[in-house]
Protein backbone atom coordinates (compact mmCIF):
# COMPACT_ATOMS: atom_id res chain seq x y z
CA UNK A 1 39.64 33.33 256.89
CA UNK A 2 38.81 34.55 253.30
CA UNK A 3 40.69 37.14 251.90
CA UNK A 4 38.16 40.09 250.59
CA UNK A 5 38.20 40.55 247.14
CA UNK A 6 39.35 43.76 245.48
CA UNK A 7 37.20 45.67 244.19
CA UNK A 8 37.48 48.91 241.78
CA UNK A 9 35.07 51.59 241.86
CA UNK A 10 33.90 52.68 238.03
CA UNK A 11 31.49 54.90 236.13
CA UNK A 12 30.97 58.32 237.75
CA UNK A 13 27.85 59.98 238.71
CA UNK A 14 24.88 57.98 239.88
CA UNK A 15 26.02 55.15 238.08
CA UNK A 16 28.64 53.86 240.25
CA UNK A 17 29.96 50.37 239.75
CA UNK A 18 32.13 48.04 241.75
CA UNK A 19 33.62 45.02 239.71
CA UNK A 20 34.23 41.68 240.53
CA UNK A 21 37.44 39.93 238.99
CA UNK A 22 36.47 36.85 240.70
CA UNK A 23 33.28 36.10 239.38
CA UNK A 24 31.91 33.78 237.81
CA UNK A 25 32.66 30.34 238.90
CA UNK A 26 33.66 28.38 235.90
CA UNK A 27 33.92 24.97 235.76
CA UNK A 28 37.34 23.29 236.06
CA UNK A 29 38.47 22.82 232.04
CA UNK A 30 35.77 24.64 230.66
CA UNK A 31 35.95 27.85 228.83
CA UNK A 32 33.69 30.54 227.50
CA UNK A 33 36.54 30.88 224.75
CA UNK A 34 34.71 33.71 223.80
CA UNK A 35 31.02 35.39 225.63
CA UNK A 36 28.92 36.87 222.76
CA UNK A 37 25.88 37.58 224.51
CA UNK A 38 24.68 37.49 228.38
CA UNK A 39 21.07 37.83 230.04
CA UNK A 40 19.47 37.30 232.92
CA UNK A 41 15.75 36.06 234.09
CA UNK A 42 13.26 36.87 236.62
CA UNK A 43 15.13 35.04 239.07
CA UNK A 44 18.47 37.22 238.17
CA UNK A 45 20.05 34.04 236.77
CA UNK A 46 22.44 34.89 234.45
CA UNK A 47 22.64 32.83 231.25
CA UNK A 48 25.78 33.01 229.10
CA UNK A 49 25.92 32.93 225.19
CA UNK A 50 29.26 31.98 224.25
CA UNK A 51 31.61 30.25 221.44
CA UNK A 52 33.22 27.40 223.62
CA UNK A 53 32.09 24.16 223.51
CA UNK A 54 28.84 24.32 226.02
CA UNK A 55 27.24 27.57 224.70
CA UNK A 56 25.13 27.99 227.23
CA UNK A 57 26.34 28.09 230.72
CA UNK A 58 23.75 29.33 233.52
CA UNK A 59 24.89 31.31 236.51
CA UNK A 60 23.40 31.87 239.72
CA UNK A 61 23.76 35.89 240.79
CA UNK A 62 26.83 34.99 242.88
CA UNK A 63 28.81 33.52 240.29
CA UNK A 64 28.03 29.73 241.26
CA UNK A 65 27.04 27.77 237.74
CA UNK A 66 24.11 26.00 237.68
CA UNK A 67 24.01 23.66 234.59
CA UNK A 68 24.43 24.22 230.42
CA UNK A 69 22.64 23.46 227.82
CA UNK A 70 22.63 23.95 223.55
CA UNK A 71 25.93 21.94 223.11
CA UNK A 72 26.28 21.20 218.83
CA UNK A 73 22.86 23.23 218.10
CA UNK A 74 24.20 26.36 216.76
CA UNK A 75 27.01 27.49 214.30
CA UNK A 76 27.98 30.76 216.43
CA UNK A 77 26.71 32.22 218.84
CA UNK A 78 25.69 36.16 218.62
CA UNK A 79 22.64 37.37 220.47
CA UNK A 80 20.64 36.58 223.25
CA UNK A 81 17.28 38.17 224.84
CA UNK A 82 15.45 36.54 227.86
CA UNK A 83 11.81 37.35 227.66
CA UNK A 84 9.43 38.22 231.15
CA UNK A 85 8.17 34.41 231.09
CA UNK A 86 11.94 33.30 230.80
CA UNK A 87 12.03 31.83 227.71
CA UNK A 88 15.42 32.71 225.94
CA UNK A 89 15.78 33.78 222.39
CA UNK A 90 19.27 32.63 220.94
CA UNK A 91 20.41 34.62 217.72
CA UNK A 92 22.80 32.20 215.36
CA UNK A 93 24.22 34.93 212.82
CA UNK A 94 26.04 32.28 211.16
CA UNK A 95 23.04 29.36 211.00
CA UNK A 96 21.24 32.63 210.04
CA UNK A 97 17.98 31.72 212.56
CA UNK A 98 16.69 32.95 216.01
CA UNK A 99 15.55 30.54 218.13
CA UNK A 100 13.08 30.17 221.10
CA UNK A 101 14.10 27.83 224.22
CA UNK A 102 12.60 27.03 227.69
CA UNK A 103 14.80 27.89 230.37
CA UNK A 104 16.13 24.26 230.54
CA UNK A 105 16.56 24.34 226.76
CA UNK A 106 13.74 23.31 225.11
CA UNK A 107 12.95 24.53 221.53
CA UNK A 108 10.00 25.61 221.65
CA UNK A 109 10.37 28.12 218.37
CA UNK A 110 12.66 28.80 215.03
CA UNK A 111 12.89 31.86 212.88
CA UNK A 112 14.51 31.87 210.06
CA UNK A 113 16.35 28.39 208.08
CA UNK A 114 19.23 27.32 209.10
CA UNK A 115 21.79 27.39 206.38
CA UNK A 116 20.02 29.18 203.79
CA UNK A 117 20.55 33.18 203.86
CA UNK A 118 17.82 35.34 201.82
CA UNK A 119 19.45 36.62 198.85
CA UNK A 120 20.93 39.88 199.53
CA UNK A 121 23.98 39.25 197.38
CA UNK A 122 26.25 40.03 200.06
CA UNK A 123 29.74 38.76 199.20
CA UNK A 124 32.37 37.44 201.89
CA UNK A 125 30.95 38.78 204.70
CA UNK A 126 31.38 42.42 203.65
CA UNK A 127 28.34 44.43 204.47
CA UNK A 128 29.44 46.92 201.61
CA UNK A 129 28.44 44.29 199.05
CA UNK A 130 24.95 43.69 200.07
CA UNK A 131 22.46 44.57 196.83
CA UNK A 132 19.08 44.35 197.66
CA UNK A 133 17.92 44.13 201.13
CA UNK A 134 15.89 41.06 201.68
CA UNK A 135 13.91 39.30 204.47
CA UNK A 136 14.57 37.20 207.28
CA UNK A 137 17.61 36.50 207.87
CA UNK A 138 21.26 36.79 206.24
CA UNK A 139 23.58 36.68 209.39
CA UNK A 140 21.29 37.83 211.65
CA UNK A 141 22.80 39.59 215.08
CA UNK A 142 20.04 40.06 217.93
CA UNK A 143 16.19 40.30 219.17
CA UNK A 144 14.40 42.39 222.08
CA UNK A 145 10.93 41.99 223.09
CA UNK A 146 8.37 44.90 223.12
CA UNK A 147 5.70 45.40 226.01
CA UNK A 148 3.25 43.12 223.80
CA UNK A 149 5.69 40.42 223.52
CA UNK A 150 6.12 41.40 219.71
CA UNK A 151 9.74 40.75 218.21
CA UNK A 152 12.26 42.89 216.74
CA UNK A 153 15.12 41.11 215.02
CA UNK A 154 18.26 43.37 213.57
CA UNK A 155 19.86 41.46 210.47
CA UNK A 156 23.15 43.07 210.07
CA UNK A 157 26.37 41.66 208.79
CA UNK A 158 24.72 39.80 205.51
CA UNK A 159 21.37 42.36 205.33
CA UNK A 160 20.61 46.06 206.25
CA UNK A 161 17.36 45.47 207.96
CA UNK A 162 15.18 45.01 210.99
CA UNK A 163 12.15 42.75 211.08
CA UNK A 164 9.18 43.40 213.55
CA UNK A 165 7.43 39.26 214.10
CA UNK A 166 4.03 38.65 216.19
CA UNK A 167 4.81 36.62 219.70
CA UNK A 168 4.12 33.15 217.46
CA UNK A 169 6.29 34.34 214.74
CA UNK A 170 4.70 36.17 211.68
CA UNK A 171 6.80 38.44 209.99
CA UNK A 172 4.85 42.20 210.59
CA UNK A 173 7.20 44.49 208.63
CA UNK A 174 10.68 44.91 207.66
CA UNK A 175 12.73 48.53 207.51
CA UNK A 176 15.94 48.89 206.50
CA UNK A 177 18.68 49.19 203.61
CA UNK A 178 22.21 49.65 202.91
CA UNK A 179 23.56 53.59 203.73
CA UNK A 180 24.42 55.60 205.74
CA UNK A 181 21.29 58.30 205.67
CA UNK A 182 17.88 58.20 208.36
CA UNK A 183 16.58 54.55 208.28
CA UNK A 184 20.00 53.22 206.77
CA UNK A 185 22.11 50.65 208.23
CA UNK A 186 25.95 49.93 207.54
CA UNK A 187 25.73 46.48 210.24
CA UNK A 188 22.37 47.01 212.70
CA UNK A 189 24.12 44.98 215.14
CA UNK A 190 22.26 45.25 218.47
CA UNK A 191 18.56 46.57 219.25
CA UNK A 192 16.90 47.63 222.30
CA UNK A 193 13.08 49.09 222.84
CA UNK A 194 12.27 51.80 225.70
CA UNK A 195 9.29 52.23 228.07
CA UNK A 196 7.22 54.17 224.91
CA UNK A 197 8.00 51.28 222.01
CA UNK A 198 10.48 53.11 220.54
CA UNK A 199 13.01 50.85 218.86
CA UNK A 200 16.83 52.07 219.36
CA UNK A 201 19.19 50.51 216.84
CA UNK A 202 23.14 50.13 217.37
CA UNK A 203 23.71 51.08 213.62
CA UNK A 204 27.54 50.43 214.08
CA UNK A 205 29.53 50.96 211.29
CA UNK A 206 27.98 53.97 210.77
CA UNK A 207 29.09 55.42 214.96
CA UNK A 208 25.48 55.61 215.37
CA UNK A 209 22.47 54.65 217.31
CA UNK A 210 19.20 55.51 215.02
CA UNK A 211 15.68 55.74 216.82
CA UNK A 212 12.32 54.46 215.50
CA UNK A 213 9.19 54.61 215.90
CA UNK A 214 7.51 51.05 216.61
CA UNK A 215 6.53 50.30 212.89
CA UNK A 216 9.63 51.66 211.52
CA UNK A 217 9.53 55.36 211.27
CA UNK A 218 12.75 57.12 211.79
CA UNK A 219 12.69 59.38 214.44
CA UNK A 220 16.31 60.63 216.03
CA UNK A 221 19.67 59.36 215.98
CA UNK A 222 22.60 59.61 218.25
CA UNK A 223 26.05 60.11 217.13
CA UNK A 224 28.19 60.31 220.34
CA UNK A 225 28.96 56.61 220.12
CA UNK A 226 32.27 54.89 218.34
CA UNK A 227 30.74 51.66 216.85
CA UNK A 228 28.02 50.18 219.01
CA UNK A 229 27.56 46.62 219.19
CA UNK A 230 24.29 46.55 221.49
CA UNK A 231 22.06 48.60 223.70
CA UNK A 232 20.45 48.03 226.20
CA UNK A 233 17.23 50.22 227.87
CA UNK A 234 16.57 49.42 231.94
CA UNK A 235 13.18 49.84 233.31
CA UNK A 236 13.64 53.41 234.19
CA UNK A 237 14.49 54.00 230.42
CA UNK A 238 18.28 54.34 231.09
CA UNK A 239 20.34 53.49 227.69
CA UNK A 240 22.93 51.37 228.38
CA UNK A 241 25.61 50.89 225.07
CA UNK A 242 28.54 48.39 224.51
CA UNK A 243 30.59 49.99 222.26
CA UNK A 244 33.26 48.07 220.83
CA UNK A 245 35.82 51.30 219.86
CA UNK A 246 38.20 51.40 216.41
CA UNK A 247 41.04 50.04 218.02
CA UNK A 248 39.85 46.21 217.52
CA UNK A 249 37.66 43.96 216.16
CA UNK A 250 37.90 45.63 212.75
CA UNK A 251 36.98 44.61 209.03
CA UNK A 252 40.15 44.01 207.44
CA UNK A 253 39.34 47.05 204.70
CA UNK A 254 40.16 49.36 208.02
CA UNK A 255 42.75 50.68 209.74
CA UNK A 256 42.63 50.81 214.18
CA UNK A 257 43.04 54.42 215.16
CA UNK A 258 44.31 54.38 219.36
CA UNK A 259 43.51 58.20 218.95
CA UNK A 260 40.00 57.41 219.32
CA UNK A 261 38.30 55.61 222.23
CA UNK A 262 38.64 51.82 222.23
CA UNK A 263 36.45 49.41 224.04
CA UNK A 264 33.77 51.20 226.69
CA UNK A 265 30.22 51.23 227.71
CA UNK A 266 28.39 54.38 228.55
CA UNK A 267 25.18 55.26 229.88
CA UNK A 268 22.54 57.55 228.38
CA UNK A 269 19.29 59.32 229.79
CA UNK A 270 16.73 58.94 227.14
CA UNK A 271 16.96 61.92 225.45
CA UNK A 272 20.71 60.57 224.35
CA UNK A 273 22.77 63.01 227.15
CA UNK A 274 25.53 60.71 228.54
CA UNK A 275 25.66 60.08 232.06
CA UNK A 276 28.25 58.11 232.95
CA UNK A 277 31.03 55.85 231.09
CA UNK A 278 33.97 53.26 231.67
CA UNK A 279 36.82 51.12 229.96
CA UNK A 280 38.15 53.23 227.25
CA UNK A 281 40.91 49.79 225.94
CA UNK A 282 43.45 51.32 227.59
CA UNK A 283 44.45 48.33 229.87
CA UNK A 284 41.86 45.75 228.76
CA UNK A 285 43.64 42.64 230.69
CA UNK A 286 42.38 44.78 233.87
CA UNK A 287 39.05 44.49 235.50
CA UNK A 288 36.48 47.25 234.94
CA UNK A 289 38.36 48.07 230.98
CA UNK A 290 37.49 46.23 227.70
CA UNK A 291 39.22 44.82 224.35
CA UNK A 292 35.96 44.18 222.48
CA UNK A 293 32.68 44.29 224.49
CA UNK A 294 29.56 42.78 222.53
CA UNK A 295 27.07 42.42 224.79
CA UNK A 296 25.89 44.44 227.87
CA UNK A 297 22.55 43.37 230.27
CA UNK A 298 21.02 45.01 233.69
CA UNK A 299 19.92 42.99 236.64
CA UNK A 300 16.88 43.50 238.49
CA UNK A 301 19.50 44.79 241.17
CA UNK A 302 20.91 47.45 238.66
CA UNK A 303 24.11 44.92 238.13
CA UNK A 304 25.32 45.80 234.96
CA UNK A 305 26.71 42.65 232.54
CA UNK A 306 29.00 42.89 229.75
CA UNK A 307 30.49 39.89 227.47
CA UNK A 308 33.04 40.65 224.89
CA UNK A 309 34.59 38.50 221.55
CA UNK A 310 37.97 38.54 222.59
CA UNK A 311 38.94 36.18 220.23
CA UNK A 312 36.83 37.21 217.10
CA UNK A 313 38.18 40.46 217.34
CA UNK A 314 41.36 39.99 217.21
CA UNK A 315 41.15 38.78 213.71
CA UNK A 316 41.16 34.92 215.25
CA UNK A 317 44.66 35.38 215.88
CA UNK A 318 44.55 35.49 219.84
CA UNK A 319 45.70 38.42 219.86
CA UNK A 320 44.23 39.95 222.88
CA UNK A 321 46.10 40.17 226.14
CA UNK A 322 45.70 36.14 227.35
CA UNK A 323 44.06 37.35 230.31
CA UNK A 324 41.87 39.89 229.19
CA UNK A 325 38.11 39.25 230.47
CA UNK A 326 35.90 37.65 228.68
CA UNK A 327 32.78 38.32 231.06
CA UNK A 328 32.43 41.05 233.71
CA UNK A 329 29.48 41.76 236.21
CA UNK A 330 29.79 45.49 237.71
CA UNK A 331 27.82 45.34 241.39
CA UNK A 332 25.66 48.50 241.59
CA UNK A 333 26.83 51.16 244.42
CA UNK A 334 23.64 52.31 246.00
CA UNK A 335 23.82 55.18 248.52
């Protein structure tokens, strides 16, 4: 007989989450090493983004893998959005290009040159240096879909902008520059749009999510988050955020602060009230808390997905616990 798994009960009121410290099934010797992004597609396959050696591993629901695909085609990983047709967008910050695949991995589209950065001026990797926003890309970070298939890119740690493209890949407008006032960016790291177009940037050195209208006008922002790193908007307009905390994963100009929240992801209505949150990087080698989540995806079940860098931000040093999670599912509760 099979022993039952444990399971811990997390997130509080409607949003009530069981997770699963057994899942997924990972081949024998292989490694995520680190999960920057995570999606699924219409069939709730869930395809991982990662920094090991086979960057993309696909997942059935239960945790059983499938196959992998994209081995020695990108410099790092960072982003990933799966479109309603299943093709899978791939965001290389580092190759500084977005690409379009089949399910299977077949290129099918490129944004964006690998190896050569538009000249923002940007010095070392230090978002403070950038002098001139530019266009597409300097270390770009991710891409969502709108309802007409339109793209929205958010090119953060060499740039200060976000870049609208038509479904086949002409650039429509870009917004953005360095600052910390309405329609400002210190690092647009993750990007999300809601059931009305609006565009929700994770604007995260600046503990921020900032709210636009679909060509670019600012609108709101939301300042009850500590350094998002993406968000993500179900299809009943809940806003789900991965927000990495200032206790890791910090620019060596800064200084970790364990008074304030570390690793966590809540869960907003759309008007930006918080419903519901969990982790906190109090105990991040346990199942259900967090050392440095990244990247955060719902299910068509209402599973919630979250990878994290573990590695990356610890300064490369390894200096999270050595069995902290890389990759958690949390299992709905439904009454």
């Amino acid at each position: 007989m099979t022993a039952r798994r444990t399971m811990k009960v997390l997130g509080g009121g409607e949003f009530l989450y069981e997770v699963d410290p057994a899942w997924p099934q990972v081949p024998e010797g292989w490694s995520f090493h680190e999960v920057a992004g995570v999606a699924t597609d219409s069939q709730d396959r869930v395809y991982v983004f990662n920094r090991g050696e086979h960057p993309v591993m696909v997942f059935q629901a239960d945790g059983k893998f499938l196959s992998s695909w994209g081995e020695g085609e990108f410099v790092r990983a960072h982003g990933i959005w799966i479109g309603p047709d299943d093709a899978v967008y791939l965001t290389d910050d580092l190759g500084h290009t977005v690409r379009k695949y089949t399910p299977t991995g077949d290129l099918l589209m490129t944004l964006g040159t690998e190896g050569s950065p538009s000249d923002t001026g940007v010095e070392n990797f230090d978002y403070r240096t950038i002098k001139q926003a530019a266009g597409p890309f300097h270390y770009p970070t991710n891409l969502v879909l709108n309802a007409q298939g339109e793209m929205y890119v958010s090119d953060g740690y060499g740039n200060a902008r976000v870049h609208k493209f038509t479904p086949d890949g002409r650039l429509l407008i870009s917004w953005g520059e360095l600052g910390n006032g309405p329609g400002q960016f210190h690092l647009p790291h993750g990007i999300a749009v809601d059931s009305m177009g609006r565009v929700f940037v994770a604007d995260r050195e600046n503990d921020r999510l900032q709210v636009f209208s679909p060509d670019g006008e600012f609108l709101a922002e939301w300042t009850t988050v500590v350094r998002p790193c993406q968000v993500f908007i179900d299809t009943r307009d809940n806003v789900f955020v991965a927000e990495v905390g200032r206790r890791v994963g910090m620019f060596p100009w800064m200084t970790p602060d364990l008074s304030v929240t570390g690793g966590r992801v809540s869960v907003f209505n759309v008007d930006g009230e918080r419903q519901a949150n969990w982790g906190g990087g109090d105990h991040p080698e346990e199942p259900g808390d967090f050392y440095a989540p990244h990247d955060v995806w719902v299910d068509s079940q209402c599973n919630v997905y979250v990878g994290e860098v573990t590695w990356s931000a610890g300064g490369n040093q390894g200096l999270a616990p050595p069995n902290c999670p890389t990759l958690q599912k949390f299992i709905r509760k439904h009454d």
